[in-house]
N, C-alpha and C. Protein backbone atom coordinates (compact mmCIF):
# COMPACT_ATOMS: atom_id res chain seq x y z
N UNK A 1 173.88 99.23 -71.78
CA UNK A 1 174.52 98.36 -72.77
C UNK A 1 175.54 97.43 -72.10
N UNK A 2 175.90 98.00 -71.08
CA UNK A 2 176.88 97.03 -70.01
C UNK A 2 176.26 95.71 -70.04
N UNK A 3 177.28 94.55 -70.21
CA UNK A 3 176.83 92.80 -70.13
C UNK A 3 175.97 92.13 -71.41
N UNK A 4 175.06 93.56 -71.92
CA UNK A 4 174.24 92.91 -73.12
C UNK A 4 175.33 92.27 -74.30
N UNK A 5 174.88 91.04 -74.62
CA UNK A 5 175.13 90.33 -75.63
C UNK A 5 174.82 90.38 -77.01
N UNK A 6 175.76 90.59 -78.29
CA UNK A 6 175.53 90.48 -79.16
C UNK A 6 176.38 89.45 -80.16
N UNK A 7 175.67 87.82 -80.37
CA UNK A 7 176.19 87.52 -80.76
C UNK A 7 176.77 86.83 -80.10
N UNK A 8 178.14 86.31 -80.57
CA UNK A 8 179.55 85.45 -79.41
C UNK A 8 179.71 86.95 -78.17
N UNK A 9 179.36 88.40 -78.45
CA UNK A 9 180.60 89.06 -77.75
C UNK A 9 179.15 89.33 -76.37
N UNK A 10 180.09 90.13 -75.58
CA UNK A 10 179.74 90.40 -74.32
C UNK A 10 180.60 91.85 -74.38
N UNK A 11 179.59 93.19 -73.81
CA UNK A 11 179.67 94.19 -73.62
C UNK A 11 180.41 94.12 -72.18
N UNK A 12 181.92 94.48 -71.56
CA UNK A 12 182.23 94.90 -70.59
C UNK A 12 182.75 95.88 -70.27
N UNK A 13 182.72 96.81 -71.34
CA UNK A 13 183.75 98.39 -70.84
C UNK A 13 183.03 99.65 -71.62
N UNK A 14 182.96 100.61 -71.19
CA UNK A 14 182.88 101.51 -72.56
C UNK A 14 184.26 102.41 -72.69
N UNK A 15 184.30 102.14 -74.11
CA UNK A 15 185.89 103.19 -74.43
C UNK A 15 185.89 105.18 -74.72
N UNK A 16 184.40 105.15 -75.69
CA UNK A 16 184.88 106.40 -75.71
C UNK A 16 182.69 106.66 -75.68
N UNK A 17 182.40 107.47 -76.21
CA UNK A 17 181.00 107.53 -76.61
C UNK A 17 180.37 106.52 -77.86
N UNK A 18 181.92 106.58 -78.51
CA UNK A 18 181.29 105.38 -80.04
C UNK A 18 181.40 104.13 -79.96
N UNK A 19 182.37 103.79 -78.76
CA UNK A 19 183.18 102.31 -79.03
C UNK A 19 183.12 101.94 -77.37
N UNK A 20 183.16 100.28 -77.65
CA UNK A 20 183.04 99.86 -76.08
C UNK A 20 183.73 98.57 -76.49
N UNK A 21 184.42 97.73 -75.25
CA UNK A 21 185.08 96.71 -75.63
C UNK A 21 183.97 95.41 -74.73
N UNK A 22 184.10 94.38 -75.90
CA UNK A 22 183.93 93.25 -75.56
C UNK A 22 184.32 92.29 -75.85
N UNK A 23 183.91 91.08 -74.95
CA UNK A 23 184.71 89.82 -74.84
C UNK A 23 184.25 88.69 -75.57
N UNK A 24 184.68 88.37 -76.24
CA UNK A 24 184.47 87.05 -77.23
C UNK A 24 184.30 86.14 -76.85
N UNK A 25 183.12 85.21 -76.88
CA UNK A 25 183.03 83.62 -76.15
C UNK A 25 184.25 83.49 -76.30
N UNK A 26 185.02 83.10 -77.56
CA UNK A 26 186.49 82.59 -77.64
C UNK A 26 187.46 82.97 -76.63
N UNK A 27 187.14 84.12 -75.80
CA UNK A 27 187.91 84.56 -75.00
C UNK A 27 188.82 85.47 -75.60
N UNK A 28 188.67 86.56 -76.72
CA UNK A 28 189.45 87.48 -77.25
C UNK A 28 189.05 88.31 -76.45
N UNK A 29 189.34 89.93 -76.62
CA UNK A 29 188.76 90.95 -76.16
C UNK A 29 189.33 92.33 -77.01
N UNK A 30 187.97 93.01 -77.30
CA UNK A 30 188.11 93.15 -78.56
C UNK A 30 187.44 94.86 -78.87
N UNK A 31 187.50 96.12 -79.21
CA UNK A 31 186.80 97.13 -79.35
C UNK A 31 185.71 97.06 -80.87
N UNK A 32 184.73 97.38 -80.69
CA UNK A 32 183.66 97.50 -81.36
C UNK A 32 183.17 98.54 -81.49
N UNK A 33 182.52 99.10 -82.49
CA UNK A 33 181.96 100.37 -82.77
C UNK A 33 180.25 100.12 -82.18
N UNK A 34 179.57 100.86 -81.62
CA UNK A 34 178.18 100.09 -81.12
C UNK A 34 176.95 100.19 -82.19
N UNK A 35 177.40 101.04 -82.97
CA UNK A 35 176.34 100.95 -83.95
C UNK A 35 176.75 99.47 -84.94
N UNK A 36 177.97 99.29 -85.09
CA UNK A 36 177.93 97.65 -85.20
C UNK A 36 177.18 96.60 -84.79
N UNK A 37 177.23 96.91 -83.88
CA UNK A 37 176.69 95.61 -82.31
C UNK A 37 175.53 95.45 -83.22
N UNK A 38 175.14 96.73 -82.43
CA UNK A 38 173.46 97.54 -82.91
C UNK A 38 172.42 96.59 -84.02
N UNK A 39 173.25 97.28 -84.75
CA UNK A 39 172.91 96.52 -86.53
C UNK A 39 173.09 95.43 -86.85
N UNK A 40 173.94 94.30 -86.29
CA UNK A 40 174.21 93.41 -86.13
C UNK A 40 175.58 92.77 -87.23
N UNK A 41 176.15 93.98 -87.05
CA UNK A 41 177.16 93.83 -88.24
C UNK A 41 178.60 92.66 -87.40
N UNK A 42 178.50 93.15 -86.18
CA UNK A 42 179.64 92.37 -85.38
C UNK A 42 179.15 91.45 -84.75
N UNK A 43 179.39 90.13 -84.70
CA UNK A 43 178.81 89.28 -83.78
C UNK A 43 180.01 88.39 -83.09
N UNK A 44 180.88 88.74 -83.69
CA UNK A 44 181.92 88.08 -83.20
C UNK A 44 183.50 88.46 -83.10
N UNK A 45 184.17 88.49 -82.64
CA UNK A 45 185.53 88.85 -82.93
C UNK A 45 185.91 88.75 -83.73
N UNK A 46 185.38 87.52 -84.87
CA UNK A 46 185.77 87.06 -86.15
C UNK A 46 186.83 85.76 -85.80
N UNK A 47 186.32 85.35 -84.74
CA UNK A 47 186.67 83.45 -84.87
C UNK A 47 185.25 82.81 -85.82
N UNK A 48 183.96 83.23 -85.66
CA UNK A 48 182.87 82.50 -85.80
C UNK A 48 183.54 82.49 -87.84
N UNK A 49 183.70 83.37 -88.36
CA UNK A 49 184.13 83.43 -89.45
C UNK A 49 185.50 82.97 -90.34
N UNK A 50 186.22 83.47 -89.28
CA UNK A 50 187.40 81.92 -89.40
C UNK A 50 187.52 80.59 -89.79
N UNK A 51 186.26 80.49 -88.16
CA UNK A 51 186.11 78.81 -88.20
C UNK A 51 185.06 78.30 -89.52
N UNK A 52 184.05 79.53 -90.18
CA UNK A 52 183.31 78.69 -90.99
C UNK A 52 184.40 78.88 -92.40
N UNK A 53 185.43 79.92 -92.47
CA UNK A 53 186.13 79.79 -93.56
C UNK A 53 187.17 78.15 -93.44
N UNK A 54 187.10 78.35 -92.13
CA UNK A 54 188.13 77.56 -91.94
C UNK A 54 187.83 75.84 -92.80
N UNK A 55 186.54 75.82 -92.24
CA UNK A 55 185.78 74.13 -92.30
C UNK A 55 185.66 74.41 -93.81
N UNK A 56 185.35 75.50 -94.81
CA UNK A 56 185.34 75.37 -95.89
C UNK A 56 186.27 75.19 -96.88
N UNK A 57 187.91 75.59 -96.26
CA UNK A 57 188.55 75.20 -96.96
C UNK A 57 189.06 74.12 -96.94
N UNK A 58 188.56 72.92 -95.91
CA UNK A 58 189.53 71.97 -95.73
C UNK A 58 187.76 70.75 -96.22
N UNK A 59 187.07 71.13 -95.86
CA UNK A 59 186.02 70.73 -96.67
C UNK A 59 186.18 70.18 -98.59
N UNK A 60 187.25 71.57 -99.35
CA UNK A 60 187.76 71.58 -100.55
C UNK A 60 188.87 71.62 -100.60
N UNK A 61 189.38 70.63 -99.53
CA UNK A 61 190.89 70.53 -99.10
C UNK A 61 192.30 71.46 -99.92
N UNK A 62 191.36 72.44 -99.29
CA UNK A 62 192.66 73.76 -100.16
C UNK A 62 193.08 74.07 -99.21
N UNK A 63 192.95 74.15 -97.68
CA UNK A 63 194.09 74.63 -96.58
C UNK A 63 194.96 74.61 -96.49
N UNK A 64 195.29 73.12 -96.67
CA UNK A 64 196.75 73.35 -96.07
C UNK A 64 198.15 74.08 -97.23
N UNK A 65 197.44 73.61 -98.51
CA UNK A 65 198.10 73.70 -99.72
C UNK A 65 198.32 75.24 -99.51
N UNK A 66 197.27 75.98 -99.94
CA UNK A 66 197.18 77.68 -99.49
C UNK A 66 198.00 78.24 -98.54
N UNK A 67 197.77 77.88 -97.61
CA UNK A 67 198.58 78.16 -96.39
C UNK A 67 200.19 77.87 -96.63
N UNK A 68 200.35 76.56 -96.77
CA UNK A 68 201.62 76.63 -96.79
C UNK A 68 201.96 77.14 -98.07
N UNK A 69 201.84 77.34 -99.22
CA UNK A 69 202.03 78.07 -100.26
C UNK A 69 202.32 79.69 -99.61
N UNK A 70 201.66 80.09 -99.04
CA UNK A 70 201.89 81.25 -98.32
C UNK A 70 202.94 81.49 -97.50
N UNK A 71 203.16 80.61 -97.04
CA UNK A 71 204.58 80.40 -95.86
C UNK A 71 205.86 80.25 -96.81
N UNK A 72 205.86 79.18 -97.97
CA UNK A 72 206.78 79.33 -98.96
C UNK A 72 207.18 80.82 -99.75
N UNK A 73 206.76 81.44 -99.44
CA UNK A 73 206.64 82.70 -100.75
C UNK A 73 207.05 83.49 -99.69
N UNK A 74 206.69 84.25 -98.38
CA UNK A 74 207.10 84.58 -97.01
C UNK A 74 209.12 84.63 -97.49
N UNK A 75 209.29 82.69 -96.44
CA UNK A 75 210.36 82.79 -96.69
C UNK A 75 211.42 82.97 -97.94
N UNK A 76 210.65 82.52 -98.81
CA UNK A 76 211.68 83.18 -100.29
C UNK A 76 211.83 84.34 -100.47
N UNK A 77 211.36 85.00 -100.41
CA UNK A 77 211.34 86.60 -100.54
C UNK A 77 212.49 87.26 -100.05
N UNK A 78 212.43 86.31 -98.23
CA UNK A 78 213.41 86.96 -97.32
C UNK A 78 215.00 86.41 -97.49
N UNK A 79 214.69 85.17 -97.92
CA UNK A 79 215.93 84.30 -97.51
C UNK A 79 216.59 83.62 -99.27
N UNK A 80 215.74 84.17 -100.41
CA UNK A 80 216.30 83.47 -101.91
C UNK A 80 216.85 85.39 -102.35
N UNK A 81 218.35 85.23 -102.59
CA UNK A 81 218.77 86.26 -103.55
C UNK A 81 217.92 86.58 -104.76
N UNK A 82 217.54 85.29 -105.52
CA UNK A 82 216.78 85.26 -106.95
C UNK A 82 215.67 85.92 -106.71
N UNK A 83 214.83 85.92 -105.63
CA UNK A 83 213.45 86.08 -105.76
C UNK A 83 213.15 87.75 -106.05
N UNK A 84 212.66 88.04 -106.99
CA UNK A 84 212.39 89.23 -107.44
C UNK A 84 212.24 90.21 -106.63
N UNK A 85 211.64 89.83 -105.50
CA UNK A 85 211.58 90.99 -104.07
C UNK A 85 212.16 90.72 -103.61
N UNK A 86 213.31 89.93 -103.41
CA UNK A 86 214.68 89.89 -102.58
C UNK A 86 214.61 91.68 -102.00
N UNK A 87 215.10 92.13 -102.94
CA UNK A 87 215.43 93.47 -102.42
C UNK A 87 214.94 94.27 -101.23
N UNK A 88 213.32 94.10 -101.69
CA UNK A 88 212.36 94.69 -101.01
C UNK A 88 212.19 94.14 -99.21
N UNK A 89 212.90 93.00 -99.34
CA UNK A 89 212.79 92.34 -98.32
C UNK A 89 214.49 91.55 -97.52
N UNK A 90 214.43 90.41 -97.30
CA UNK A 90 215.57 89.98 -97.19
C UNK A 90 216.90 90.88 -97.79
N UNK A 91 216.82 91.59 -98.78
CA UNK A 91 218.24 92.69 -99.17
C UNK A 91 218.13 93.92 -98.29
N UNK A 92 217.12 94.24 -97.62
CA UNK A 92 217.27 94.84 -96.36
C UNK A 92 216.76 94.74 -95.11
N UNK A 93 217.15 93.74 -94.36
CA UNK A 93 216.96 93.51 -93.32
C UNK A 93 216.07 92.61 -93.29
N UNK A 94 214.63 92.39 -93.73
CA UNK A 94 213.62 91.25 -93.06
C UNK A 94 213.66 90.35 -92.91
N UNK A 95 213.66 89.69 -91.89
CA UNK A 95 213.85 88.35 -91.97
C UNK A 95 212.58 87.43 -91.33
N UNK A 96 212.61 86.32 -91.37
CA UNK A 96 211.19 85.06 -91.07
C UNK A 96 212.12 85.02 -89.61
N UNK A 97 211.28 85.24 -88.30
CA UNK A 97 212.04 84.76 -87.30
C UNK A 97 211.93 82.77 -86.70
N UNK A 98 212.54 83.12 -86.49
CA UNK A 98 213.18 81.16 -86.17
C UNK A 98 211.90 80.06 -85.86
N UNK A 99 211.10 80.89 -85.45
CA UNK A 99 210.16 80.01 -85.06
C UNK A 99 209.20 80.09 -86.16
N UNK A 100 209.04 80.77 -87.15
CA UNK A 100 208.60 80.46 -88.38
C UNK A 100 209.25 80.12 -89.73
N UNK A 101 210.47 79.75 -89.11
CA UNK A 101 210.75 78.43 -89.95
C UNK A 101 210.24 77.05 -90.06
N UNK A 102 209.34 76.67 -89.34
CA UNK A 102 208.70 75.47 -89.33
C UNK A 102 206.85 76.10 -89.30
N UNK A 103 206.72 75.17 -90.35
CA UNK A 103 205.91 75.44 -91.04
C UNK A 103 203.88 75.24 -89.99
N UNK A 104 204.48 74.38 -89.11
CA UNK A 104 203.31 74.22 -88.23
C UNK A 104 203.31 75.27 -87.25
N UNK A 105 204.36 75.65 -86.49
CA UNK A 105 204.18 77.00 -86.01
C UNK A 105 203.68 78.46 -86.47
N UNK A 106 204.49 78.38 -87.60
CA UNK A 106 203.54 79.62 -88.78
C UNK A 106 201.96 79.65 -88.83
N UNK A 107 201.18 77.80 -89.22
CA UNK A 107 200.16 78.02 -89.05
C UNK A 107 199.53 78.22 -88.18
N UNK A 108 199.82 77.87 -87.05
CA UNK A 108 199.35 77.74 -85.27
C UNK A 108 199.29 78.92 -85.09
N UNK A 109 200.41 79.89 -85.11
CA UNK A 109 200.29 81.25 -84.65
C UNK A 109 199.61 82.48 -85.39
N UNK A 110 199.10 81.84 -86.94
CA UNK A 110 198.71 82.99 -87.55
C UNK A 110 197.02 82.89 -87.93
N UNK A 111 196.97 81.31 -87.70
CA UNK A 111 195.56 80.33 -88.32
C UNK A 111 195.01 80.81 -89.87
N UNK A 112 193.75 80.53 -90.07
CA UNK A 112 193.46 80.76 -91.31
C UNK A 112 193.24 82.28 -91.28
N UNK A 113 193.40 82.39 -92.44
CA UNK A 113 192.76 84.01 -93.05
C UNK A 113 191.66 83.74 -93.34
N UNK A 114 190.61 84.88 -93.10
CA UNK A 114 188.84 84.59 -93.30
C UNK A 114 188.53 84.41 -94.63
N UNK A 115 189.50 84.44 -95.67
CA UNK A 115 189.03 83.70 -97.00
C UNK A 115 190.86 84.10 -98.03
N UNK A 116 190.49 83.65 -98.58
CA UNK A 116 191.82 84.19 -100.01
C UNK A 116 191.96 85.72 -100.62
N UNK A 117 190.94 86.38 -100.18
CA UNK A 117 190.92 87.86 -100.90
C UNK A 117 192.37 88.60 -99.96
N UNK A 118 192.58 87.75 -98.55
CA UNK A 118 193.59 88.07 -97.46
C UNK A 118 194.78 88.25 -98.03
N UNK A 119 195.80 88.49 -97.75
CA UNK A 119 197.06 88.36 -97.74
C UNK A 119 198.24 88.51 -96.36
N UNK A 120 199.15 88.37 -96.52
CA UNK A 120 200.08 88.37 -94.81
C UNK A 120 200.61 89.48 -95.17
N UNK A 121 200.65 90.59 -93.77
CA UNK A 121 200.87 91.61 -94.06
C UNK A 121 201.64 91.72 -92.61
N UNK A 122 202.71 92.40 -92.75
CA UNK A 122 203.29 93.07 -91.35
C UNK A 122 202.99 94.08 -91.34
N UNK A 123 202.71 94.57 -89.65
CA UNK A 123 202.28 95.60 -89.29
C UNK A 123 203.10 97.17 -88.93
N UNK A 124 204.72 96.80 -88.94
CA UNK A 124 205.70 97.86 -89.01
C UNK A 124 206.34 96.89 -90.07
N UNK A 125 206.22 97.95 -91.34
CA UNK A 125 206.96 97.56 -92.52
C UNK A 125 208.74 97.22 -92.08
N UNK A 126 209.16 97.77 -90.85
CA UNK A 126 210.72 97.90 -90.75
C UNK A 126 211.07 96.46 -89.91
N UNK A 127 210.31 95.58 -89.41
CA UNK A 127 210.40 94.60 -88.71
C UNK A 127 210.18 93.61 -89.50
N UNK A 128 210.28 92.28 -89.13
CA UNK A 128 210.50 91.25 -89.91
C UNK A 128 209.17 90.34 -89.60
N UNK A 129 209.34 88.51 -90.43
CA UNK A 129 207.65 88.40 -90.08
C UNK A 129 207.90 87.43 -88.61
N UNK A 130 207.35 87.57 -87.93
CA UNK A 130 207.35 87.04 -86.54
C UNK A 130 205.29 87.22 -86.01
N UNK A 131 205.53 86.75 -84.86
CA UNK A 131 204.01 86.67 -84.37
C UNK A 131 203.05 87.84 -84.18
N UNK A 132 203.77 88.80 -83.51
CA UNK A 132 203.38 89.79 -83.08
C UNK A 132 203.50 90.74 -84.26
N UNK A 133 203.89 90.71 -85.23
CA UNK A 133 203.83 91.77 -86.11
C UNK A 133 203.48 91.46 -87.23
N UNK A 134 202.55 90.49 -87.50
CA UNK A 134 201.74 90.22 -89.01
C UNK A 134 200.53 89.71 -88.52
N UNK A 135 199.93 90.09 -89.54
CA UNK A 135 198.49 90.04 -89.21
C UNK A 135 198.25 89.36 -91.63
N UNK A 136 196.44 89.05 -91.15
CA UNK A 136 195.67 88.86 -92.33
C UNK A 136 195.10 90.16 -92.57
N UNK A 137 195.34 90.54 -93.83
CA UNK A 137 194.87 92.10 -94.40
C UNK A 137 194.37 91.86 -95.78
N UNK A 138 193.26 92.79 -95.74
CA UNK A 138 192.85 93.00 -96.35
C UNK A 138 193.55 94.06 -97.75
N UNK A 139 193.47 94.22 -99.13
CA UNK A 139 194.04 95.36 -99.86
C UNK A 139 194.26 96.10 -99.49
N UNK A 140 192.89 97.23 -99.03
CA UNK A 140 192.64 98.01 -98.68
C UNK A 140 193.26 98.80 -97.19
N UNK A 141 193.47 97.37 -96.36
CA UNK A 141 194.30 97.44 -95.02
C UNK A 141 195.92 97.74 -95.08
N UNK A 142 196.09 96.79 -96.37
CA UNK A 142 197.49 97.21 -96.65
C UNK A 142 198.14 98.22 -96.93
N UNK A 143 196.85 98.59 -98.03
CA UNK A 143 196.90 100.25 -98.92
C UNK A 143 197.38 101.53 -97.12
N UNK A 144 196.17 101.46 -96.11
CA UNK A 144 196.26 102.10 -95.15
C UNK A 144 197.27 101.97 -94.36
N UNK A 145 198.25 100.74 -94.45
CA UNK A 145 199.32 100.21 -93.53
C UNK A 145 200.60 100.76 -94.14
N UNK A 146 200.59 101.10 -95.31
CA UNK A 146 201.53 101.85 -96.17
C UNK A 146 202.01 103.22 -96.28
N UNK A 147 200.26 103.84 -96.13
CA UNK A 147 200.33 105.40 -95.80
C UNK A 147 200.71 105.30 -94.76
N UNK A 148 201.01 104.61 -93.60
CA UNK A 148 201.03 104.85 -92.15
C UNK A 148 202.63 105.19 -92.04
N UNK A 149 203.19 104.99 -92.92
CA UNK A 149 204.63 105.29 -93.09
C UNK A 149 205.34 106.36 -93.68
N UNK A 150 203.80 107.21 -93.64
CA UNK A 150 204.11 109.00 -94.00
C UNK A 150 204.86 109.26 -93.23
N UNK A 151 206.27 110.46 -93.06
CA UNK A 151 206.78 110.76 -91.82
C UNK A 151 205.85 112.47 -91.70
N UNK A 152 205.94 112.58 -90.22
CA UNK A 152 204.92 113.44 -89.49
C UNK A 152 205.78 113.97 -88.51
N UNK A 153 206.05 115.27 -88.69
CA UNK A 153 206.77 116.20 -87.87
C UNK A 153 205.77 117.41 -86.88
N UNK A 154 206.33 117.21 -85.61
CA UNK A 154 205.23 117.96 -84.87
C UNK A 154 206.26 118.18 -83.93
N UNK A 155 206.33 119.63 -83.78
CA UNK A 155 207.29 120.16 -82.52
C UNK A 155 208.68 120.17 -83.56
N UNK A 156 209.64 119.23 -82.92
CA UNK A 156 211.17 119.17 -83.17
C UNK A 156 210.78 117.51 -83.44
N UNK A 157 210.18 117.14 -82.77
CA UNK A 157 209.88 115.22 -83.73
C UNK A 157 208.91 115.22 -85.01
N UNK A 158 210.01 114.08 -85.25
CA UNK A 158 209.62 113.28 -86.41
C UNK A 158 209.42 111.49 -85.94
N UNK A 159 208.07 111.56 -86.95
CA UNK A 159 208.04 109.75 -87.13
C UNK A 159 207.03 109.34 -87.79
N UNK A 160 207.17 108.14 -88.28
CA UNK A 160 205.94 107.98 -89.20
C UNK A 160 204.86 107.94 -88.81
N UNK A 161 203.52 107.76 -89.49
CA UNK A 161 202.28 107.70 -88.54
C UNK A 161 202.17 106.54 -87.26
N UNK A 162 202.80 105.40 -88.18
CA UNK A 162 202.35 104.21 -86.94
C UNK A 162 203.10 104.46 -85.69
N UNK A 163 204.31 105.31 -85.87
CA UNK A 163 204.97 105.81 -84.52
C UNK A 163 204.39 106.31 -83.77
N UNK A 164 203.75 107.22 -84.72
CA UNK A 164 203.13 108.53 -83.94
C UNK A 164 202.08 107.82 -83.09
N UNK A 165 201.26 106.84 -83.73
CA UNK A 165 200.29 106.33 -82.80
C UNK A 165 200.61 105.52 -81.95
N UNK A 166 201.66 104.90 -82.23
CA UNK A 166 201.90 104.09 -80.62
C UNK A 166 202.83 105.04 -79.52
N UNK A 167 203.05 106.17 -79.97
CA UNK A 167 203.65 106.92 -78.93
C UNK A 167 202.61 108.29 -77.91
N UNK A 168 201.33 108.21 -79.16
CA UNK A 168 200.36 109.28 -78.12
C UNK A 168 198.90 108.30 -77.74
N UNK A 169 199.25 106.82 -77.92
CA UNK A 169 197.95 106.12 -77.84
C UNK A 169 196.86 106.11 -78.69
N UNK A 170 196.76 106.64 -79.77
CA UNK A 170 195.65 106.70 -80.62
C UNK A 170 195.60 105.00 -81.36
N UNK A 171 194.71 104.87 -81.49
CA UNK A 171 194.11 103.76 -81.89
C UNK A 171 193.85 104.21 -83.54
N UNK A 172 194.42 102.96 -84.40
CA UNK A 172 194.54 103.25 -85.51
C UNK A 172 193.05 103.51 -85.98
N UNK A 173 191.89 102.99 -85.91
CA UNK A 173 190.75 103.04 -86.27
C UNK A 173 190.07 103.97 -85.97
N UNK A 174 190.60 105.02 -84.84
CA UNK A 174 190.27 106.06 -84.72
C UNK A 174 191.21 107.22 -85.68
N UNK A 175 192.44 107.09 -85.96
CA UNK A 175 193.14 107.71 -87.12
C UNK A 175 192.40 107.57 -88.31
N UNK A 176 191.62 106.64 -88.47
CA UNK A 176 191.39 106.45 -90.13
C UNK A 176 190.38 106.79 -90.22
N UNK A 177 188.91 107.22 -88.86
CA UNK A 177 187.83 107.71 -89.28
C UNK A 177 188.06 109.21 -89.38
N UNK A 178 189.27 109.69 -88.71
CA UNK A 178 189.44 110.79 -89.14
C UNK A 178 190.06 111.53 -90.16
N UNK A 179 190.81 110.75 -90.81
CA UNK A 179 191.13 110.77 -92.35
C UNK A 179 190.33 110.46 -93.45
N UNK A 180 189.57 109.72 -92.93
CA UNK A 180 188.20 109.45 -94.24
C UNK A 180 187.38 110.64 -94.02
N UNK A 181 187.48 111.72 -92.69
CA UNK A 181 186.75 113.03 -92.90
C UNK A 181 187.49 113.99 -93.81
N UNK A 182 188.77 113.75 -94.14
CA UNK A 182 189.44 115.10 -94.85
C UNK A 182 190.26 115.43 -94.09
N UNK A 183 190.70 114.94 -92.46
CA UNK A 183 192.23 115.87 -91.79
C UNK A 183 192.97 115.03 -92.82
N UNK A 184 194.32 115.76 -92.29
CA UNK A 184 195.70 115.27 -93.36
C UNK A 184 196.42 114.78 -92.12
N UNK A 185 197.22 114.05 -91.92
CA UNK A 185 198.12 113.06 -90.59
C UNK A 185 198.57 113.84 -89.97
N UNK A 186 198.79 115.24 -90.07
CA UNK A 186 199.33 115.98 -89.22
C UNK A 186 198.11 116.64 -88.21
N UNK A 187 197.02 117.08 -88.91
CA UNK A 187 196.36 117.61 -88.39
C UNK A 187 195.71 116.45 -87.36
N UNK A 188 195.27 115.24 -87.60
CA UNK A 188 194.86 114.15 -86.86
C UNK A 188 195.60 113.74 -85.53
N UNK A 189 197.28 113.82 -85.50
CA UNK A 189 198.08 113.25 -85.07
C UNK A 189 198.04 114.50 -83.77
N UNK A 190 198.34 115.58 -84.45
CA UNK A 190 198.62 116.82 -83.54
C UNK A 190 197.50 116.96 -82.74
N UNK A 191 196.04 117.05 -83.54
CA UNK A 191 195.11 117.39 -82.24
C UNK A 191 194.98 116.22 -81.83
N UNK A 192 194.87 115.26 -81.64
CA UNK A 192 194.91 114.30 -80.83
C UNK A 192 195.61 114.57 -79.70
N UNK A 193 197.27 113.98 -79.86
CA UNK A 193 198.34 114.88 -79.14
C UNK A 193 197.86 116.32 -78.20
N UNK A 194 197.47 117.37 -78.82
CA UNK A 194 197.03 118.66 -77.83
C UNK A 194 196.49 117.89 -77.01
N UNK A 195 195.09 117.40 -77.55
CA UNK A 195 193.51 116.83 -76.46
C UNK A 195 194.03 116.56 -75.10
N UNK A 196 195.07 115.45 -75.50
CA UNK A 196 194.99 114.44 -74.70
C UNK A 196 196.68 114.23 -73.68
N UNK A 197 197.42 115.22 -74.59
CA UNK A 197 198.77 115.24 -73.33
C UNK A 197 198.89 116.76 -73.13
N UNK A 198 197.66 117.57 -73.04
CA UNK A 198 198.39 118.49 -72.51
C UNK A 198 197.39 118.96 -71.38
């Protein structure tokens, strides 16, 4: 499967028995499940889908409007007392960092979302919106980005899930196929943890 092509991507690594990473014409680089590849469910990193969402919304010249409508609502949240989620946001701590105060950088660094069902979502609820920590999500992504803020005690530590995974390396997509089997975050987090640091 090494080098074979599916699609934009290119097979160059294998990660585990299920998953192997490849490289995106676009030049991303990216993990894939191979029965994806396989089936032909992945063909791309998801620029090819971008770009055709992309041409369609400006095709029905709703881009830019959308977008920046999105960027407006962002900073109100964080930075208007009035705004109903003040609280939730800007009344503790979040803030739009400086370079997404201007509205062309916001779009540059975040581009389109693959359609409107999206929303902007940060990826550590405790950080603010900046580049590296928001992403386009899906409901359902959000719904999972929420639980990730269970706290999870193992040993004498504590931390929420997304801690937990950036501190023993687990890859969130591997957390969530194992929660869609029935472990509970502890049990996922911990054997992981045994496997693999001891």
């Amino acid at each position: 499967m090494m080098n074979t092509r599916f699609g934009r991507l290119q097979v160059i690594e294998y990660r585990n028995s299920q998953d192997v990473i490849c490289r995106c014409d676009c030049g991303n680089i990216k993990s894939f499940h191979k029965s994806n590849l396989i089936r032909g469910r992945s063909k791309s990193c998801g620029c090819y889908r971008r770009e055709y969402t992309k041409s369609q919304f400006k095709k029905h010249g709703q881009s830019d409007n959308w977008l920046h409508s999105c960027w407006q609502r962002m900073r109100n949240r964080c930075n208007n007392p009035n705004n109903p989620g003040y609280h939730y946001y800007g009344g503790r701590g979040i803030k739009v960092c400086d370079r997404w105060n201007d509205f062309e950088n916001f779009a540059k660094d975040l581009g389109e979302p693959p359609d409107h069902t999206y929303s902007l979502e940060r990826i550590d609820n405790d950080k603010g919106y900046e580049p590296d920590n928001c992403r386009w999500a899906t409901r359902a992504e959000q719904s999972n980005n929420r639980r990730s803020c269970i706290p999870v005690t193992i040993g004498n530590e504590t931390h929420n899930v997304a801690e937990w995974l950036r501190i023993i390396g687990m890859t969130s997509s591997a957390y969530y196929r194992r929660i869609s089997k029935g472990f509970n975050p502890q049990e996922v987090i911990k054997g992981f943890y045994d496997t693999n640091h001891h």
